[in-house]
Structures are given as structure tokens and as C-alpha cells.
C-alpha atoms as a PDB file:
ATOM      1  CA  UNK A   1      42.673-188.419  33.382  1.00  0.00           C
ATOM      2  CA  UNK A   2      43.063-184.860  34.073  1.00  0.00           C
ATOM      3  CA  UNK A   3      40.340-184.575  36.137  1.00  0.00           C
ATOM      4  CA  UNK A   4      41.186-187.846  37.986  1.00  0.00           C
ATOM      5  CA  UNK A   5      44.184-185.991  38.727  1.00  0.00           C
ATOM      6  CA  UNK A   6      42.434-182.717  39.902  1.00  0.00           C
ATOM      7  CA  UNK A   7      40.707-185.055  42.346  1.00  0.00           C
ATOM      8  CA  UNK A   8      43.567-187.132  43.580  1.00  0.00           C
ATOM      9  CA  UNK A   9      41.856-190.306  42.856  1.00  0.00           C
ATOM     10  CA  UNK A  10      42.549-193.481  40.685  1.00  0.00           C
ATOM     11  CA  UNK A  11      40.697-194.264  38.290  1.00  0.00           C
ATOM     12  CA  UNK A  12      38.482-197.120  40.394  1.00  0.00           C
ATOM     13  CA  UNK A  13      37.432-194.425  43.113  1.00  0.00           C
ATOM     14  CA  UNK A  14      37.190-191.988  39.872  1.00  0.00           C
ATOM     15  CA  UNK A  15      34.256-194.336  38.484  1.00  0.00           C
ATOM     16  CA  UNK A  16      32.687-195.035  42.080  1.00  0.00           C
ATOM     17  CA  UNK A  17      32.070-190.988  42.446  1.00  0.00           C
ATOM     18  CA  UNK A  18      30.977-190.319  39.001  1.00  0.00           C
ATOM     19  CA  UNK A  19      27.382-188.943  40.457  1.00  0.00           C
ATOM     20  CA  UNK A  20      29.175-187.073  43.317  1.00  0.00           C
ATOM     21  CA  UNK A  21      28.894-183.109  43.193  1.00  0.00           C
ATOM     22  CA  UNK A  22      31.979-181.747  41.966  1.00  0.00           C
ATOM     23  CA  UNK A  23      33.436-179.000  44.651  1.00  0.00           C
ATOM     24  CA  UNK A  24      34.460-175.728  42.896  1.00  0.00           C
ATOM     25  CA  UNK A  25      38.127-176.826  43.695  1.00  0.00           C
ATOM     26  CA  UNK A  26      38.380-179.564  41.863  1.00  0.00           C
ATOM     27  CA  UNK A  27      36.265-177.499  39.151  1.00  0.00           C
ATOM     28  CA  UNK A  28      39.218-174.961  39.391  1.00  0.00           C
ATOM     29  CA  UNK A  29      41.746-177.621  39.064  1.00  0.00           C
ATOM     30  CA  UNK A  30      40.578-179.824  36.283  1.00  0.00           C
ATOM     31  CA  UNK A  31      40.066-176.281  34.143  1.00  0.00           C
ATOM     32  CA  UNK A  32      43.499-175.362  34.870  1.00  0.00           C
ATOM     33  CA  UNK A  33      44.886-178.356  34.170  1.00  0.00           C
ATOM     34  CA  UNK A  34      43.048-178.898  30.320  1.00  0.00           C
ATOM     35  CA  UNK A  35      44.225-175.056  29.705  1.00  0.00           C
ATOM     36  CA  UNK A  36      47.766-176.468  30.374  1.00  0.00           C
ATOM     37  CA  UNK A  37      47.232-179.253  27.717  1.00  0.00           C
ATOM     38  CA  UNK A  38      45.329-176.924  25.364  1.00  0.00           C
ATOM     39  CA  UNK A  39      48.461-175.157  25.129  1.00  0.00           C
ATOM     40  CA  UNK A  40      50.896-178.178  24.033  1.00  0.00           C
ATOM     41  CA  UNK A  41      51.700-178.815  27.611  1.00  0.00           C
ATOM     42  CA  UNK A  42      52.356-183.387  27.571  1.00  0.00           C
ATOM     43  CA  UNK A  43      50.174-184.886  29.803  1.00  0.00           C
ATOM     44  CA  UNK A  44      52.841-186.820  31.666  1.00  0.00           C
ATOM     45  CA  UNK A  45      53.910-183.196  32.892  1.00  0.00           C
ATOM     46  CA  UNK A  46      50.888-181.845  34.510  1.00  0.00           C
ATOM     47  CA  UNK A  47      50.159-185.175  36.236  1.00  0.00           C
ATOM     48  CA  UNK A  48      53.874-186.047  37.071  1.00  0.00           C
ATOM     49  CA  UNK A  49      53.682-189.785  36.422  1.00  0.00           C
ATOM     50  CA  UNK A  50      54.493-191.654  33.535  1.00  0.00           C
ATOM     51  CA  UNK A  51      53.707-195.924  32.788  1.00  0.00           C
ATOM     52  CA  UNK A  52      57.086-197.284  31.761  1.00  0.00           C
ATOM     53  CA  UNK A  53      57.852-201.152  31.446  1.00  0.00           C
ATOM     54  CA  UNK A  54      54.508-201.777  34.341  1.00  0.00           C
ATOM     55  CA  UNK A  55      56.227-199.071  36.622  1.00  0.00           C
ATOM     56  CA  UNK A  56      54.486-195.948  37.732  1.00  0.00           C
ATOM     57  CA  UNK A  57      57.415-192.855  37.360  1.00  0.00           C
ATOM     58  CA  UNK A  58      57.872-189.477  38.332  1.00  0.00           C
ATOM     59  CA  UNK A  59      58.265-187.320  35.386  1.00  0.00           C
ATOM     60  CA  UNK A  60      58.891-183.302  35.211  1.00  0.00           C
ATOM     61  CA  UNK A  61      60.288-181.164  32.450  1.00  0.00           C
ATOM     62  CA  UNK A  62      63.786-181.945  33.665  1.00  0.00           C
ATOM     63  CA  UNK A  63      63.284-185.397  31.763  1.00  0.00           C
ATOM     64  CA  UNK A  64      61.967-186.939  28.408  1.00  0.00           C
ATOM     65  CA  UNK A  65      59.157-188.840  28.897  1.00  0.00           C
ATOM     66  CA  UNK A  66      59.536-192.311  28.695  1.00  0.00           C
ATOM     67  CA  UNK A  67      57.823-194.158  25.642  1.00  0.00           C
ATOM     68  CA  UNK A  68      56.819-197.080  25.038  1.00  0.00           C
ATOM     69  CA  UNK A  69      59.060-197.829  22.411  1.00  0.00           C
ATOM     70  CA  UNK A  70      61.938-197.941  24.686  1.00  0.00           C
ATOM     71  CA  UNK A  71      60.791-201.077  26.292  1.00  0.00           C
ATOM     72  CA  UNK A  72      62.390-202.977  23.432  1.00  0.00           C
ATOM     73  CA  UNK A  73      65.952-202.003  24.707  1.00  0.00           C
ATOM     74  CA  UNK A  74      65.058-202.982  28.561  1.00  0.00           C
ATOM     75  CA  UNK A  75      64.047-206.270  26.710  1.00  0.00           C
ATOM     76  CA  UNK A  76      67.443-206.307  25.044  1.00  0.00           C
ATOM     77  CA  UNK A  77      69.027-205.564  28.670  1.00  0.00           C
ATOM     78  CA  UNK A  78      67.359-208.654  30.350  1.00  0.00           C
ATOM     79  CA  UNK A  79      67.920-211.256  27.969  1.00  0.00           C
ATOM     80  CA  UNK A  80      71.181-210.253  27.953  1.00  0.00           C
ATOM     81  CA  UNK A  81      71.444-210.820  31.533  1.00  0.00           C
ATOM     82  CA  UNK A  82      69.908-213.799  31.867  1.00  0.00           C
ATOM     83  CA  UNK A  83      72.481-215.148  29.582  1.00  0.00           C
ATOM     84  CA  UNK A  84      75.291-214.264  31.248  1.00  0.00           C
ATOM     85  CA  UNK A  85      76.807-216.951  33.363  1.00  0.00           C
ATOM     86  CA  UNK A  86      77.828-217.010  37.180  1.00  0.00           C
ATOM     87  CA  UNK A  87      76.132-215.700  40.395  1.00  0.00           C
ATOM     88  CA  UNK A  88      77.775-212.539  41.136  1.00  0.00           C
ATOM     89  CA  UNK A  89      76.522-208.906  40.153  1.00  0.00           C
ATOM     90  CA  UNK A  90      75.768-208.025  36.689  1.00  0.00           C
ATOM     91  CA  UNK A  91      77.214-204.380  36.194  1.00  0.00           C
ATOM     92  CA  UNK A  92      75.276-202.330  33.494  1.00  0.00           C
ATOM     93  CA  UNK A  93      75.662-198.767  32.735  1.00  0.00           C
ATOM     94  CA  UNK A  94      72.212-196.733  31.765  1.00  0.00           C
ATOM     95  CA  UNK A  95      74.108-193.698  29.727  1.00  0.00           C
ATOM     96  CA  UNK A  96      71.567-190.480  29.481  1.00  0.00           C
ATOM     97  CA  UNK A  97      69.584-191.991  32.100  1.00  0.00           C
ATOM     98  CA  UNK A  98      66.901-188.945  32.007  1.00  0.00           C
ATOM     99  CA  UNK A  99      64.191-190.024  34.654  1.00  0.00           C
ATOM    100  CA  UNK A 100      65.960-193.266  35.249  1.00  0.00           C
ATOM    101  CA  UNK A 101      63.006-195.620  33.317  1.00  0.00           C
ATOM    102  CA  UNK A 102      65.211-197.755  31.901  1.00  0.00           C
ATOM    103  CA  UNK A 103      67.607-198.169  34.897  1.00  0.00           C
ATOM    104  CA  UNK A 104      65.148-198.433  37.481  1.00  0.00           C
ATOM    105  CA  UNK A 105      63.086-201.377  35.167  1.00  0.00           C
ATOM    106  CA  UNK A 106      66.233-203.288  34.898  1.00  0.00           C
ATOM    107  CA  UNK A 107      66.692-202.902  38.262  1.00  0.00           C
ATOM    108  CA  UNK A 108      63.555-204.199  39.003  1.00  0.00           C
ATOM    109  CA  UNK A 109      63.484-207.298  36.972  1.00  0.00           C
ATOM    110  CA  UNK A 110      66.925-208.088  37.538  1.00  0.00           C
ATOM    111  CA  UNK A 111      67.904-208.389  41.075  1.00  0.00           C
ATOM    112  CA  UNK A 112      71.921-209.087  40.429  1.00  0.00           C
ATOM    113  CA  UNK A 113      71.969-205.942  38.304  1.00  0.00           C
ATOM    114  CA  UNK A 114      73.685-203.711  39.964  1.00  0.00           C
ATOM    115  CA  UNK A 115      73.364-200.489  37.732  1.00  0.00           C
ATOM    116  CA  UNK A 116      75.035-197.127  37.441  1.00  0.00           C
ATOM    117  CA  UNK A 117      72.494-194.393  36.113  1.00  0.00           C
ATOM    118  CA  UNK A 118      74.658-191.564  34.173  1.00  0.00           C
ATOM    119  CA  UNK A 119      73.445-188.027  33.096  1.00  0.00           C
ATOM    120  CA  UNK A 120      74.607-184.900  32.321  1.00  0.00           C
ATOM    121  CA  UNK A 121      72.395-183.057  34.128  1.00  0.00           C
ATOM    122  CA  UNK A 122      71.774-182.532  37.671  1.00  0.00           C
ATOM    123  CA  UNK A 123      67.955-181.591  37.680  1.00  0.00           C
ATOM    124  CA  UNK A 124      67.147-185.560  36.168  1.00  0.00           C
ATOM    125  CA  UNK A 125      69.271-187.256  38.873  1.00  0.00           C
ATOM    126  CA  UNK A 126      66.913-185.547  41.139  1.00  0.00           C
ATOM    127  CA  UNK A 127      64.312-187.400  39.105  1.00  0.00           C
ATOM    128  CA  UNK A 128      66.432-190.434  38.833  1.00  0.00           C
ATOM    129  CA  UNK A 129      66.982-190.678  42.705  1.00  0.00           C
ATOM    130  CA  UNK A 130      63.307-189.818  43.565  1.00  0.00           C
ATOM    131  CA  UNK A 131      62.238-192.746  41.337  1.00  0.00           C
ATOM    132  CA  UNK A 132      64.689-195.073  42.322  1.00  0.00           C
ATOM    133  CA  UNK A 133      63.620-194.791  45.828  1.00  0.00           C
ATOM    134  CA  UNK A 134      59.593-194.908  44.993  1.00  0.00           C
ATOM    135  CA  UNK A 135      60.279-198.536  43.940  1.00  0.00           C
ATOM    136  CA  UNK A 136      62.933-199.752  46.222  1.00  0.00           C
ATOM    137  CA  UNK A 137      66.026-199.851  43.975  1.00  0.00           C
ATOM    138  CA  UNK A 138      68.304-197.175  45.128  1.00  0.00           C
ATOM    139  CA  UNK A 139      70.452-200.162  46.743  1.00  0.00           C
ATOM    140  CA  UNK A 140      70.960-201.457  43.462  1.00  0.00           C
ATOM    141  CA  UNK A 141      70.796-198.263  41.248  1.00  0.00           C
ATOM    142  CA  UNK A 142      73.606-196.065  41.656  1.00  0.00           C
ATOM    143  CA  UNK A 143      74.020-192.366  40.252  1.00  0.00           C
ATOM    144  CA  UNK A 144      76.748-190.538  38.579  1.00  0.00           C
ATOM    145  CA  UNK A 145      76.948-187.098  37.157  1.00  0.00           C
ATOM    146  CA  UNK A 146      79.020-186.674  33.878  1.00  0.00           C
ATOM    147  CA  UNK A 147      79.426-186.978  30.360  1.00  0.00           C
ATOM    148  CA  UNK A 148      78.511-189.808  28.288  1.00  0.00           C
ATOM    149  CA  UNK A 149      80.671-193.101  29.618  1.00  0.00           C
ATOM    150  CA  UNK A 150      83.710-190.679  31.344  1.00  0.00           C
ATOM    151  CA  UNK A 151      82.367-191.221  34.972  1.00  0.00           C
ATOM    152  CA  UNK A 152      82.653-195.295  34.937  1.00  0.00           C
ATOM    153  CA  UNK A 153      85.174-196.530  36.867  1.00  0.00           C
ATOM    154  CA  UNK A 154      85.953-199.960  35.433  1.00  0.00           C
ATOM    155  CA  UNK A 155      84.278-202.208  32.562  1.00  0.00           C
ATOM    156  CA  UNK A 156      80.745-203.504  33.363  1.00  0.00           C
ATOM    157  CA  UNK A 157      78.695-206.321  31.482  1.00  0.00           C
ATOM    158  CA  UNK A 158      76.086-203.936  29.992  1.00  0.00           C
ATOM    159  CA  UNK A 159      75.854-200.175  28.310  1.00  0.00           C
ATOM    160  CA  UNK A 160      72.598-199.503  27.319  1.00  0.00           C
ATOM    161  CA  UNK A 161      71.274-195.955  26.024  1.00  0.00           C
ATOM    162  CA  UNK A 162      68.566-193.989  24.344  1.00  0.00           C
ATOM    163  CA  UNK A 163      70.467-191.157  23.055  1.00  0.00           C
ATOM    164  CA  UNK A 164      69.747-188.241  21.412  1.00  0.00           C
ATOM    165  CA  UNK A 165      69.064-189.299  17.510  1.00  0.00           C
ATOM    166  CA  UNK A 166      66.905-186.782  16.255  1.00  0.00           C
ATOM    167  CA  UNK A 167      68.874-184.728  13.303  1.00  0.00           C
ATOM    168  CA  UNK A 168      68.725-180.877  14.792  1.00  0.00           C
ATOM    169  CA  UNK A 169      66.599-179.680  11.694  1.00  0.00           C
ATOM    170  CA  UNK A 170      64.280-181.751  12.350  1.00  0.00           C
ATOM    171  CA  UNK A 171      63.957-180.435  15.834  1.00  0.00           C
ATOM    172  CA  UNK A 172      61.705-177.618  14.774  1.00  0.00           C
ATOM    173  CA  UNK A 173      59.227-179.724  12.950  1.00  0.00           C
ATOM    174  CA  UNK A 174      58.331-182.190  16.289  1.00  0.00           C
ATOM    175  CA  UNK A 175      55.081-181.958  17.439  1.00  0.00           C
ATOM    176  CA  UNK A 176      54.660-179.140  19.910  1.00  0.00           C
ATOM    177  CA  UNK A 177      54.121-181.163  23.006  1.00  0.00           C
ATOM    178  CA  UNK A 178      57.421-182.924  22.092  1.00  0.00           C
ATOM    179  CA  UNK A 179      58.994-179.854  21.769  1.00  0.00           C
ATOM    180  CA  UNK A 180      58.053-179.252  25.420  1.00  0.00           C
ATOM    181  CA  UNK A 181      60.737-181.737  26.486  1.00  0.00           C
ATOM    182  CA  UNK A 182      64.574-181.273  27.227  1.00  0.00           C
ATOM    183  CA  UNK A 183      66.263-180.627  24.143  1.00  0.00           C
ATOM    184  CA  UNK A 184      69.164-181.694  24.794  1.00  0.00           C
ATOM    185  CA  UNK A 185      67.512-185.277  25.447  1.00  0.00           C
ATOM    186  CA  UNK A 186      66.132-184.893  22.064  1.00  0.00           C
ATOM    187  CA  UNK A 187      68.784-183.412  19.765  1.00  0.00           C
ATOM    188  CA  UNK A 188      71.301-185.416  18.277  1.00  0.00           C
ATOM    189  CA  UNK A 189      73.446-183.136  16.094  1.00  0.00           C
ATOM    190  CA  UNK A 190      73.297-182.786  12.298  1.00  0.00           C
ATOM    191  CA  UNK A 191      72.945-186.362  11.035  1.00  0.00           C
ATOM    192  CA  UNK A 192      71.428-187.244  14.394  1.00  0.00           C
ATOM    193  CA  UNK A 193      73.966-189.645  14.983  1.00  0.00           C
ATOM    194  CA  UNK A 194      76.543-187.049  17.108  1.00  0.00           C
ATOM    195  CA  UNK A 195      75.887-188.638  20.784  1.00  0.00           C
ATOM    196  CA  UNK A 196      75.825-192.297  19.012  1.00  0.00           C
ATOM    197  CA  UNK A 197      79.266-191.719  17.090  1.00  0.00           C
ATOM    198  CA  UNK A 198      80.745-190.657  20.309  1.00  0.00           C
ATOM    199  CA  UNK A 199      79.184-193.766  22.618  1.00  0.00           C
ATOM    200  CA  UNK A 200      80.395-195.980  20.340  1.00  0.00           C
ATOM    201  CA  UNK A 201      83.875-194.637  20.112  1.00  0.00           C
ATOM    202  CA  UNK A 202      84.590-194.726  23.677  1.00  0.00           C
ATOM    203  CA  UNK A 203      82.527-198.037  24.500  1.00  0.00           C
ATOM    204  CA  UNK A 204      85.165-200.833  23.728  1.00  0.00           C
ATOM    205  CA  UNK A 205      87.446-200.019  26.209  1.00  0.00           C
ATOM    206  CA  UNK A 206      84.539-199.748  28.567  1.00  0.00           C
ATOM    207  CA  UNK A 207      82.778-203.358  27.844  1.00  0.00           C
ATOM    208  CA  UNK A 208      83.319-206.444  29.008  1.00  0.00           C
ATOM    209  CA  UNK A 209      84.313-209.237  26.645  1.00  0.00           C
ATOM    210  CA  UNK A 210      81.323-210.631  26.389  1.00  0.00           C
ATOM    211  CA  UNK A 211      79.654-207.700  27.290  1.00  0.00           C
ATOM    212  CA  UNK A 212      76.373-206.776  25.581  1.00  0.00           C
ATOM    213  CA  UNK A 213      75.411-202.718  23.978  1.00  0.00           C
ATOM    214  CA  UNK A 214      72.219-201.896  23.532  1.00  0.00           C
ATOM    215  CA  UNK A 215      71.419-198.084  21.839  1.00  0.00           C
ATOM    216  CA  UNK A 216      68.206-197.123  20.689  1.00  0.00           C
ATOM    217  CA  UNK A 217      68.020-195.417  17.152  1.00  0.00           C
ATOM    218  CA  UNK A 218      65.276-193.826  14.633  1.00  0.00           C
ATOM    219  CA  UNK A 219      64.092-196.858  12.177  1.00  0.00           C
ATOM    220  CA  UNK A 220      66.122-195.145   9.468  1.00  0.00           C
ATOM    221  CA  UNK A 221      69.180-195.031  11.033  1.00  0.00           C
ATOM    222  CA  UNK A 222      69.881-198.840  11.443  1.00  0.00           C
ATOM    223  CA  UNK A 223      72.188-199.111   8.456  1.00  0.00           C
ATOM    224  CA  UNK A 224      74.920-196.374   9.522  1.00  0.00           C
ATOM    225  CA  UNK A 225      74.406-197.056  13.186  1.00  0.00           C
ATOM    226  CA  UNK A 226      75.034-201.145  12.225  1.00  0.00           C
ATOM    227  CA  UNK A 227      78.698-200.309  10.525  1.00  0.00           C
ATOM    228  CA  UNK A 228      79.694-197.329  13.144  1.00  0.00           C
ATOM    229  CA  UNK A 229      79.145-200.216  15.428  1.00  0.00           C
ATOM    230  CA  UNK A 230      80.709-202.745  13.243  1.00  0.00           C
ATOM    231  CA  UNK A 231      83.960-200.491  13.355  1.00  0.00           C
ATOM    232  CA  UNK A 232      84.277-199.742  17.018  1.00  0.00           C
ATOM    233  CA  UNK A 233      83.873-203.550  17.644  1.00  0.00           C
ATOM    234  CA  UNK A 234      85.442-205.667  14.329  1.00  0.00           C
ATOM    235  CA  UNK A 235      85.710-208.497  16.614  1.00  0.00           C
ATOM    236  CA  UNK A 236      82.051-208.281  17.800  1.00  0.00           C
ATOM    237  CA  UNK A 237      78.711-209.007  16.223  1.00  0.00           C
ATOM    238  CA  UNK A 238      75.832-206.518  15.263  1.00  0.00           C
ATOM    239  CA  UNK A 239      72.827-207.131  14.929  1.00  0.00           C
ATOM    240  CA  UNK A 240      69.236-205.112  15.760  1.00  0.00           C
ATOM    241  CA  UNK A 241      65.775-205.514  17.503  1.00  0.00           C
ATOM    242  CA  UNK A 242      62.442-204.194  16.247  1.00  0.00           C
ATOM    243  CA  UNK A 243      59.871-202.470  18.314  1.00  0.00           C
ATOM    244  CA  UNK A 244      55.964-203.644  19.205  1.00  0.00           C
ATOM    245  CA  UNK A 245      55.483-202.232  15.824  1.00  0.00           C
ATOM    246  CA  UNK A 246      57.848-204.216  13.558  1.00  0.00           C
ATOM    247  CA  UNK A 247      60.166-200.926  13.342  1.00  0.00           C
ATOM    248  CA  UNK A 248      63.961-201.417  14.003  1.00  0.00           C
ATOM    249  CA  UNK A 249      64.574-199.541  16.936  1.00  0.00           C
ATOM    250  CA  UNK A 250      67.250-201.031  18.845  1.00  0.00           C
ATOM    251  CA  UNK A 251      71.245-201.855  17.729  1.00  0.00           C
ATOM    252  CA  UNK A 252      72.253-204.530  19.595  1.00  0.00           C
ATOM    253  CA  UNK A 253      76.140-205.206  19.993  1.00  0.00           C
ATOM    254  CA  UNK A 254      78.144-208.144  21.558  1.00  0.00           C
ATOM    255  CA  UNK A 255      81.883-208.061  22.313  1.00  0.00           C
ATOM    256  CA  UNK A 256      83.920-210.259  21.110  1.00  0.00           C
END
């Protein structure tokens, strides 16, 4: 891969030029590149791109890299969707968008969604925007600066979120190339659960009745995560999705 990427080829034209002399450019390149990932550097960063959900992204150190077990909550976000009745728009919120994977995915697969992306940072709406674009969403993907929920104007059908959850002392222990990535994206307090508490504090006013939350979580959260969210929505119902490897990984609320 990293030398398919010194060569600016994919990886059919990579396999068609396999006897092809290798100029001392692409020599220089390739070497540079595997001292980068000798040295803990993710992969995702020195090529840029990132598979999420079938769609090629943009990816720098601005952003966490997308992962495969986030795919469960997009999941989550389209059933939902599809469920709810009517023609018009379906508004969801993607809180702590980071490179806009799960936003942009939902965007492509559901063409009434009309969704507002949401970070903190400035740096990963550049990313956001850049990838929106790439795939022909920025119509239907919408940006907003600001913290957590406070820039929505008005209640929308869906908040969906992979928040920081891991517990700050833990932080140090990550594997290095993880440990490359932004930690804020990463970081979720003492218990973990900080940015969680807070989202689901502030997202009953925000939600729809009928309206569907979706927040990713570490498997051994699900229990406190379950009756935080049980308590910001008594009239509701909980309940949680596991991953592609049987792991709970997704908390899955629906206002009453």
C-alpha cells in the first residue's frame, strides 16, 4: 500500500507494473513513507484516505480515523430513517463529526437526510467540507462549528455520535499509532463517560418525539450508558446494537 501510494497508482495498475523498473523517486518516496510508519505514524495519515461504510475519505491528523466499528451506528441511523413516516426531509444531527464519515455515509444512503455535521474544531470541518464535496453531498450535509448539541437550531429526527469514551488513564496505554490521533476525539474524561453524560443531558429537548439517538460506547460501558439514557428519556426506550464482532457498541434511544 505504501508503495502504491509512492507511485500514485491503484492497486490494479500497481499489479500490471510489478516488472517495471522502479525510478529512484518513487524509491525515495516509498522509503520515506515506511520510515513514517516505522515510527507509529497510522497508515490512513501518510496516504490521506481512509475506507468508511464503501466510501473512500480524506483523512489528516486533524481527525480520528474512521473504523470499522462505527458502521454499526450508520446502520442504526438508516434503519431509523427508513422507519420514519412521510416524504419530507429527515433532519439528523452528526455531533463530533471529526472527518464527517458518518455524516457524509448517511448522506449518501439516505437522500431525504438532510444532515447537520457539528464539531468543535475548525481544522476537521475543513476535512468535513472537503469530503462532503468529494462525494457530492455538501447540498445535503451542512456544517456547524460549536459545542456538543448548542449550535442546533430546532429539534431534528436523529442525533447520532461517536464521542469521546475512552477513560483519560487509559489514554497513555493506547497503542502508539492511536495515540497519533486527536486527543480530544479520543478522551472522554475520568470514567470515560464525560462527553456522553453531557449529550445525553441536553438531548431531550433537542429530539423529536419519535426521534431516534444513536451514541457509540466501549463494550463495557453499556450498562451505565443504558440507565444515563434511561434517565434523560423515562418516557423513551433503550436498548443497544452489537458490532460485526458480537460486541455491544452502540446505545440506541427512542423518544417517547
Amino acid at each position: 500500500m505504501l508503495v502504491r501510494h509512492a507511485m500514485g497508482v491503484d492497486r490494479a495498475q500497481f499489479f500490471v507494473a510489478l516488472t517495471d523498473a522502479v525510478s529512484p523517486d518513487i524509491r525515495h518516496a516509498a522509503l520515506a513513507c515506511a520510515r513514517r510508519r516505522a515510527e507509529g505514524e497510522p497508515l490512513a495519515y501518510i496516504t490521506g484516505r481512509r475506507e468508511f461504510y464503501g466510501l473512500d475519505l480524506h483523512v489528516d491528523r486533524r481527525v480520528l480515523i474512521p473504523r470499522q466499528e462505527t458502521e454499526t451506528l450508520v446502520d442504526c441511523v438508516i434503519e431509523h430513517c427508513a422507519g420514519l413516516e412521510g416524504a419530507g426531509d429527515v433532519r439528523v444531527v452528526d455531533v463530533g463529526t471529526g472527518s464527517g464519515a458518518i455524516a457524509i455515509a448517511v448522506a449518501v444512503r439516505v437522500p431525504r437526510a438532510q444532515v447537520i455535521a457539528i464539531d468543535a474544531d475548525a481544522g476537521a470541518l475543513e476535512v468535513v467540507d472537503a469530503n462532503r464535496r468529494r462525494h457530492g453531498v455538501d447540498g445535503h450535509v451542512s456544517l456547524a462549528r460549536g459545542d456538543l448539541l448548542a449550535p442546533l437550531a430546532g429539534p431534528v429526527d436523529v442525533i447520532v455520535s461517536n464521542p469521546p469514551y475512552i477513560r483519560s488513564a487509559d489514554m497513555a496505554r493506547l497503542p502508539r499509532e492511536v495515540r497519533r490521533e486527536p486527543a480530544g476525539a479520543l478522551d472522554g474524561g475520568a470514567d470515560g463517560l464525560v462527553v456522553v453524560r453531557r449529550l445525553l443531558e441536553d438531548a431531550p429537548r433537542r429530539l423529536k418525539s419519535g426521534g431516534g439517538l444513536f451514541v457509540e460506547i466501549a463494550p463495557e460501558q453499556l450498562g451505565e450508558v443504558q440507565e444515563l439514557a434511561g434517565r434523560s428519556f423515562p418516557e423513551g426506550s433503550v436498548a443497544h446494537r452489537e458490532d460485526a464482532l458480537g460486541l455491544p457498541r452502540v446505545v440506541c434511544v427512542y423518544a417517547g
